[in-house]
C-alpha atoms as a PDB file:
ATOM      1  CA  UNK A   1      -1.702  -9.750  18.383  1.00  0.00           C
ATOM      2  CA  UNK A   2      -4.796  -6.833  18.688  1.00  0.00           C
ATOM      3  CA  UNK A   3      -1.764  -3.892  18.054  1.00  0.00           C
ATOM      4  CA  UNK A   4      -1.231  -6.302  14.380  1.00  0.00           C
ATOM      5  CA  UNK A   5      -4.934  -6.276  13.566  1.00  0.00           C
ATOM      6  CA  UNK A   6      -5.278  -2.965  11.804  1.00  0.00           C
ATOM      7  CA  UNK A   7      -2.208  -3.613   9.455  1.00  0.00           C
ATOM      8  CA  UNK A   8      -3.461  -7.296   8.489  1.00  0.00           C
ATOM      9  CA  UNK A   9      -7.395  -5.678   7.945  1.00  0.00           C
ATOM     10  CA  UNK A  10      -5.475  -3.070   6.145  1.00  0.00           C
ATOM     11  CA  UNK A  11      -3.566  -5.365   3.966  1.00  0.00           C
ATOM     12  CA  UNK A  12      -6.420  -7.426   3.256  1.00  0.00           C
ATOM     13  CA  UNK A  13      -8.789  -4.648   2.110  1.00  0.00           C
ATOM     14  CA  UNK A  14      -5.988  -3.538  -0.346  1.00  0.00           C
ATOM     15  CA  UNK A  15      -6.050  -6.590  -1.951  1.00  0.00           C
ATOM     16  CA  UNK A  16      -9.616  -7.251  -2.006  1.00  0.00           C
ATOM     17  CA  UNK A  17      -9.552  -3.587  -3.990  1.00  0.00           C
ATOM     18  CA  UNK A  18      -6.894  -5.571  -6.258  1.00  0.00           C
ATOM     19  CA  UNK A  19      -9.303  -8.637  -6.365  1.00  0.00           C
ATOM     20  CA  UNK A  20     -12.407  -6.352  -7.486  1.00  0.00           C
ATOM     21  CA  UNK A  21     -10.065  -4.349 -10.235  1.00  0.00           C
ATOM     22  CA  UNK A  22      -8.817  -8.012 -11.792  1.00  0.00           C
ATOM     23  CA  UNK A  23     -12.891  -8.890 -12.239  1.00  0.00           C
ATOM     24  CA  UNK A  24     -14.255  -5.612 -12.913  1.00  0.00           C
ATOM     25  CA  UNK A  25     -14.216  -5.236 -16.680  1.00  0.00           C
ATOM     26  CA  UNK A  26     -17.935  -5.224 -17.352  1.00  0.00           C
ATOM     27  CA  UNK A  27     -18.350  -3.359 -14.790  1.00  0.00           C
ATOM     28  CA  UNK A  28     -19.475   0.795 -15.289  1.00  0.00           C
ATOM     29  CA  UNK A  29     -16.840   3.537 -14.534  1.00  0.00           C
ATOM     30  CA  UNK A  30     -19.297   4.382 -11.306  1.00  0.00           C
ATOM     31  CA  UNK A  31     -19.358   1.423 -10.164  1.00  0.00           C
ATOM     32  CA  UNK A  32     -15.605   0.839 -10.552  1.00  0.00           C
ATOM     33  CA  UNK A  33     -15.177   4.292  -8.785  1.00  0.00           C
ATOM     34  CA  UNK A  34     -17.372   3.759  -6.311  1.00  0.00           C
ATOM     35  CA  UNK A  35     -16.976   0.339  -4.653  1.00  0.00           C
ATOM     36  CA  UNK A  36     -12.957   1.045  -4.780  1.00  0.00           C
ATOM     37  CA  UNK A  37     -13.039   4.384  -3.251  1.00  0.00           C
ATOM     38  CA  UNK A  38     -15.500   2.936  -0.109  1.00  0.00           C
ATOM     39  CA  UNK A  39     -13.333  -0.018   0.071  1.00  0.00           C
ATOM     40  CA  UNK A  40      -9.619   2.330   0.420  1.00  0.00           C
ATOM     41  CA  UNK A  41     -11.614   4.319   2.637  1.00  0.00           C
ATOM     42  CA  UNK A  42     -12.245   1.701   5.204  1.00  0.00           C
ATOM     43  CA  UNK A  43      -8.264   0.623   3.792  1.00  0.00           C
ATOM     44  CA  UNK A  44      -7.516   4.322   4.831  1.00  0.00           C
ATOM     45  CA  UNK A  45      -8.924   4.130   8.401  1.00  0.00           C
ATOM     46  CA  UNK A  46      -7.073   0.720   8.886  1.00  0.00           C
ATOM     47  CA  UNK A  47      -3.687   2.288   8.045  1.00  0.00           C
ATOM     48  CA  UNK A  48      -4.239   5.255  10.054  1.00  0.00           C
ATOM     49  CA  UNK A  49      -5.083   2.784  13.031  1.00  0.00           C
ATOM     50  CA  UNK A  50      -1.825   0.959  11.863  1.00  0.00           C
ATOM     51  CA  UNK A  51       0.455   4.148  12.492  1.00  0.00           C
ATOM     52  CA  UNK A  52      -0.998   4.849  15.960  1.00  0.00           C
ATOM     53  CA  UNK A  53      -0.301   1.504  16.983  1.00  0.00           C
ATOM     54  CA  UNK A  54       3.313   2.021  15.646  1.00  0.00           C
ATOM     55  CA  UNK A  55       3.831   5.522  17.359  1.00  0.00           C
ATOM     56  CA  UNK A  56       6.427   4.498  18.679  1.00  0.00           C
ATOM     57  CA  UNK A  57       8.493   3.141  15.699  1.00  0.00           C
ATOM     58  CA  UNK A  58       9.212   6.862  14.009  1.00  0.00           C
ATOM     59  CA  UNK A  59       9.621   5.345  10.188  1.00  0.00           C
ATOM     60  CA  UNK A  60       6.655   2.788  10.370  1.00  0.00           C
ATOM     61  CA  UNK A  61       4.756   5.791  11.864  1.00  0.00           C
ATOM     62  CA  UNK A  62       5.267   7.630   9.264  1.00  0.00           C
ATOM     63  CA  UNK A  63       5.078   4.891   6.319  1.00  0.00           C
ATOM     64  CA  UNK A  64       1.793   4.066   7.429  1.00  0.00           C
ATOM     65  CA  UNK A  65       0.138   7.555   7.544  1.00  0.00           C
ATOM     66  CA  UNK A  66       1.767   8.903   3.989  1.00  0.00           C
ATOM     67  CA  UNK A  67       0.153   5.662   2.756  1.00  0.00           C
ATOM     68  CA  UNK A  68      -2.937   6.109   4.626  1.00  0.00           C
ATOM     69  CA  UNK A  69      -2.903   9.684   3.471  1.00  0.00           C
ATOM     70  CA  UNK A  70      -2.521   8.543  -0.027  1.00  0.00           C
ATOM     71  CA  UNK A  71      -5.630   6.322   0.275  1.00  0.00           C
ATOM     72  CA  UNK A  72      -7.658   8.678   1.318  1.00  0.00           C
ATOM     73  CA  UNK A  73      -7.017  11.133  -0.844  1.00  0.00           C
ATOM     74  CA  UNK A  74      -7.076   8.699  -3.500  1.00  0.00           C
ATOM     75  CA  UNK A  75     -10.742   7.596  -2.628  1.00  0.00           C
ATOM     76  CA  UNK A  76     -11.973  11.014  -2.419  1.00  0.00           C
ATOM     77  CA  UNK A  77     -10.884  11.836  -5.711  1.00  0.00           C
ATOM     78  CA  UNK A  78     -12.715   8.777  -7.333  1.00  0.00           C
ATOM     79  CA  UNK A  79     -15.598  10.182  -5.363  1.00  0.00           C
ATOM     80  CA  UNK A  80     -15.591  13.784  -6.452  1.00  0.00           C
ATOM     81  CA  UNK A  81     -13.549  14.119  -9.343  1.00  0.00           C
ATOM     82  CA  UNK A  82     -13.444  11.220 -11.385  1.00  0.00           C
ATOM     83  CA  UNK A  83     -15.651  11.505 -14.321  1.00  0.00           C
ATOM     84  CA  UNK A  84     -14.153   9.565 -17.340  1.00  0.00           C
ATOM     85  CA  UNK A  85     -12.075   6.082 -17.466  1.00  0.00           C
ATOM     86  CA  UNK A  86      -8.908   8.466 -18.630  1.00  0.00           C
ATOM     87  CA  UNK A  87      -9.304  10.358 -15.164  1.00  0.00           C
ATOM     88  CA  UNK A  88      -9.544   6.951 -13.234  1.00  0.00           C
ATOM     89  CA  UNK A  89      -6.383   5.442 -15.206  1.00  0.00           C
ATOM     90  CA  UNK A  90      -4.220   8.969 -14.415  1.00  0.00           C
ATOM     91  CA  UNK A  91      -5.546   8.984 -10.732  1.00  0.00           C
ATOM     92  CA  UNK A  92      -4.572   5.074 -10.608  1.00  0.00           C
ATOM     93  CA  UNK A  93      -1.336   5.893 -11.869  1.00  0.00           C
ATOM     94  CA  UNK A  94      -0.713   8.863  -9.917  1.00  0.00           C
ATOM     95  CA  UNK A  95      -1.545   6.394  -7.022  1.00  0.00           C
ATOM     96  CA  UNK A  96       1.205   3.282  -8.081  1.00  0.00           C
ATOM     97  CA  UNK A  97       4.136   6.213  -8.696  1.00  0.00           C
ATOM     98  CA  UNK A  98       3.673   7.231  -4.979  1.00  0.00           C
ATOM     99  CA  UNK A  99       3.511   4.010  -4.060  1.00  0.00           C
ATOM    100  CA  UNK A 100       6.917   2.944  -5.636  1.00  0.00           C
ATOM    101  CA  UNK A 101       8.479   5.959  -4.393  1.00  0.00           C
ATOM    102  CA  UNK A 102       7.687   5.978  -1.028  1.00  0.00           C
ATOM    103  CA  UNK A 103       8.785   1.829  -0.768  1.00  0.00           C
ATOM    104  CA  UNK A 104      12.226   3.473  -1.989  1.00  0.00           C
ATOM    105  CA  UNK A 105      12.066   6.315   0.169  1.00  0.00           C
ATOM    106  CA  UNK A 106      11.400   3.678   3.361  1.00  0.00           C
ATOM    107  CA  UNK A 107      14.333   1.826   2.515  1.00  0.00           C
ATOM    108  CA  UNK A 108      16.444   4.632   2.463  1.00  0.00           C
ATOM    109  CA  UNK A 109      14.888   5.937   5.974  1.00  0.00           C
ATOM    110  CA  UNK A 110      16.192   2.461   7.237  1.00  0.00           C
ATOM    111  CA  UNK A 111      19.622   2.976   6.198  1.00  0.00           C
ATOM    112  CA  UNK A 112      18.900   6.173   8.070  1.00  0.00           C
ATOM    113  CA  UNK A 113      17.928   4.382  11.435  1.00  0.00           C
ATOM    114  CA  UNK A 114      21.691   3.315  12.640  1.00  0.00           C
ATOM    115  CA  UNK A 115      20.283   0.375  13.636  1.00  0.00           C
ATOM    116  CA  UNK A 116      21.025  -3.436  11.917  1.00  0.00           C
ATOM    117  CA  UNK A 117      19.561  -3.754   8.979  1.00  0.00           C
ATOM    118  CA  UNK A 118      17.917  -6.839   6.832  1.00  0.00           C
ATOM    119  CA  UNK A 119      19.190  -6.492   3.580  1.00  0.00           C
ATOM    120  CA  UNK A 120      16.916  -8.961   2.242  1.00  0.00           C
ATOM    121  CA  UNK A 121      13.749  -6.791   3.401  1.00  0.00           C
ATOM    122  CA  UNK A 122      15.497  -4.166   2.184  1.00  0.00           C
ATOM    123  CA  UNK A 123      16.334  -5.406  -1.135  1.00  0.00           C
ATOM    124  CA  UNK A 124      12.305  -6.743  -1.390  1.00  0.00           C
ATOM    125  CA  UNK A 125      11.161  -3.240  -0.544  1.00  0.00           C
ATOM    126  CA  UNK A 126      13.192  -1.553  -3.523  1.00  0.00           C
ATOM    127  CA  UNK A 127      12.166  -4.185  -6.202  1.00  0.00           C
ATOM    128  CA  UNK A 128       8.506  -3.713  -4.663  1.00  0.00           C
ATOM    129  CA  UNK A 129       9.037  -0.038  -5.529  1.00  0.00           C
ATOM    130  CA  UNK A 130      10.765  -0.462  -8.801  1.00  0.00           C
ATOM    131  CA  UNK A 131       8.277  -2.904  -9.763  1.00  0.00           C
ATOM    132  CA  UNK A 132       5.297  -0.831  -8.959  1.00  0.00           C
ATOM    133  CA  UNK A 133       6.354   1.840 -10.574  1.00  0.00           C
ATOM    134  CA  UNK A 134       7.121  -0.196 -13.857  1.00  0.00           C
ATOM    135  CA  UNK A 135       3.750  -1.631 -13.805  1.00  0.00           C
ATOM    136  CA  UNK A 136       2.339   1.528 -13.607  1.00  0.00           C
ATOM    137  CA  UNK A 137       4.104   2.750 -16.432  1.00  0.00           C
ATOM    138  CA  UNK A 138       2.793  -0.737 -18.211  1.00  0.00           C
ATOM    139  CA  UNK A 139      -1.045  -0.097 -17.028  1.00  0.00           C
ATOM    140  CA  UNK A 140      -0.530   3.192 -19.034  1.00  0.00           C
ATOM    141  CA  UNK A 141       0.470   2.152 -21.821  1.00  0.00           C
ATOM    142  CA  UNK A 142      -1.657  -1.331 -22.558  1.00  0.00           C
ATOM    143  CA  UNK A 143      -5.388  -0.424 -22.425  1.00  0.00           C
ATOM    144  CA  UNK A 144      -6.574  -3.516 -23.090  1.00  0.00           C
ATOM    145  CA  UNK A 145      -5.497  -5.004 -19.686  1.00  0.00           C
ATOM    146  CA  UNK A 146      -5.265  -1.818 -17.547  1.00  0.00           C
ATOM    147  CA  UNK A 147      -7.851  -2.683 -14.319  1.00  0.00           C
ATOM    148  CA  UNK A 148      -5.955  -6.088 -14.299  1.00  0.00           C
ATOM    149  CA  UNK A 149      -2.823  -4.031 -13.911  1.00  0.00           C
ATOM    150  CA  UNK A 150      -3.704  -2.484 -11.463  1.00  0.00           C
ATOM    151  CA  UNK A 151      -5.558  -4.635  -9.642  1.00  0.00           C
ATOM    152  CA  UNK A 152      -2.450  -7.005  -9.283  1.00  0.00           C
ATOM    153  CA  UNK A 153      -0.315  -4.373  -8.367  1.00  0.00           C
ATOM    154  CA  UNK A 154      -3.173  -3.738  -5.510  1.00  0.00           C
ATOM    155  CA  UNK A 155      -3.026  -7.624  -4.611  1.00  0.00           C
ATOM    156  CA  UNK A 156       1.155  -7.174  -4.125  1.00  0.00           C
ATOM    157  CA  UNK A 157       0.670  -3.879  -2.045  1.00  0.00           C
ATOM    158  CA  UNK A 158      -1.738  -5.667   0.103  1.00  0.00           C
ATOM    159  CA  UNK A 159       0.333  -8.915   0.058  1.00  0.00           C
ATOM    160  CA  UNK A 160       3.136  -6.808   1.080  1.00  0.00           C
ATOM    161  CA  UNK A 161       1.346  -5.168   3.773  1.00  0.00           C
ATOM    162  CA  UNK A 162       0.050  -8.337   5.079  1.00  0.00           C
ATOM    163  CA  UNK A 163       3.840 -10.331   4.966  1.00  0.00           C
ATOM    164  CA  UNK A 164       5.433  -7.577   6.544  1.00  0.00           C
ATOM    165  CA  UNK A 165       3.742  -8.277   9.841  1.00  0.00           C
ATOM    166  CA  UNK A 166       5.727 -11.424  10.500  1.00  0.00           C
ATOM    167  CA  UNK A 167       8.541  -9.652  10.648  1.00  0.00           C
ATOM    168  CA  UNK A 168       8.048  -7.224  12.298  1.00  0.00           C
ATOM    169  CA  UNK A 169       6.908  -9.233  14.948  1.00  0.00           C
ATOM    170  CA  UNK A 170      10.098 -11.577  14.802  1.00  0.00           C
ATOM    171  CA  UNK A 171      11.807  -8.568  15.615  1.00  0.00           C
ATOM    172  CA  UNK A 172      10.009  -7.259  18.440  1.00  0.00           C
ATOM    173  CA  UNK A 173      11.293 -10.192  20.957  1.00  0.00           C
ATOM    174  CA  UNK A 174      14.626  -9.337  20.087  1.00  0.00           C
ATOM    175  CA  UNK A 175      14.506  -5.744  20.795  1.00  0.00           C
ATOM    176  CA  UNK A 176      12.798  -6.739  24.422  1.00  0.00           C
ATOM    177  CA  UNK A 177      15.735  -9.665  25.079  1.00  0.00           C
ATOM    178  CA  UNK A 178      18.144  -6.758  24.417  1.00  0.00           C
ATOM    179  CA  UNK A 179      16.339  -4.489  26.583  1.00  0.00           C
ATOM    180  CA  UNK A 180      16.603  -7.146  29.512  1.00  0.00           C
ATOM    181  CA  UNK A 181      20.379  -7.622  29.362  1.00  0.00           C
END
């Protein structure tokens, strides 16, 4: 249970950044910028605790620092560099287009593994992509309900995150029953 920790705080702080971007209309481009790059900073350190944890598991390794990666760089940027709401949007995008690609990227990494796969967490992990990517693309376009955009596609990154663990733990037993025989 302590090794799952990081990746549930993780989650959780992604979609409290979600939460904050759905409510944060009235709210000044500095504060916008600043309260979500402290809160993916703290995200960042969680997912970089994540991967260590999952050293051992080569693609989750991996998943969890590009993402963690990501975050940071993401929050330093809305630290240093963001100075307008169009700079915030195209950072925000930039952000989401990873984001779907590296969800596609994973899945195809599992393929990769030679190992059984779930189709059905497969399958979830493309639309997640796909969908990310499209709501991007939507957040770009409709300025009127951009930050609630995003923010929801924050909440289902988190949400993600956060289901994921489940599974993964379902999983673990089986690998140590096969292990025994």
């Amino acid at each position: 249970m302590k090794k799952n920790i990081p990746i549930y705080l993780y989650g959780l702080i992604t979609i409290l950044a979600g939460v904050f971007l759905l409510f944060s209309n009235d709210s000044s481009l500095n504060e916008i910028t600043f309260k979500l790059a402290i809160t993916l900073l703290v995200g960042a350190f969680f997912a970089f605790a994540t991967a260590a944890f999952r050293q051992n598991k080569q693609v989750q390794f991996a998943y969890h620092t590009m993402h963690a990666f990501a975050m940071l760089l993401y929050a330093i940027a809305l630290l240093f560099f963001c100075n307008s709401m169009e700079r915030f949007i195209n950072f925000t995008f930039y952000l989401f287009i990873f984001y779907s690609f590296s969800e596609i990227i994973l899945c195809s990494w599992i393929f990769n593994l030679a190992q059984k796969v779930v189709f059905k967490i497969v399958l979830i992990r493309v639309l997640l992509g796909l969908v990310v990517g499209i709501g991007a693309v939507i957040a770009l376009n409709f300025k009127l309900v951009t930050l609630q955009v995003f923010g929801v596609l924050f909440v289902m990154l988190g949400a993600n995150i956060m289901l994921y663990v489940p599974v993964m733990k379902a999983k673990e037993p089986i690998k140590m029953l096969n292990k025994e025989l």
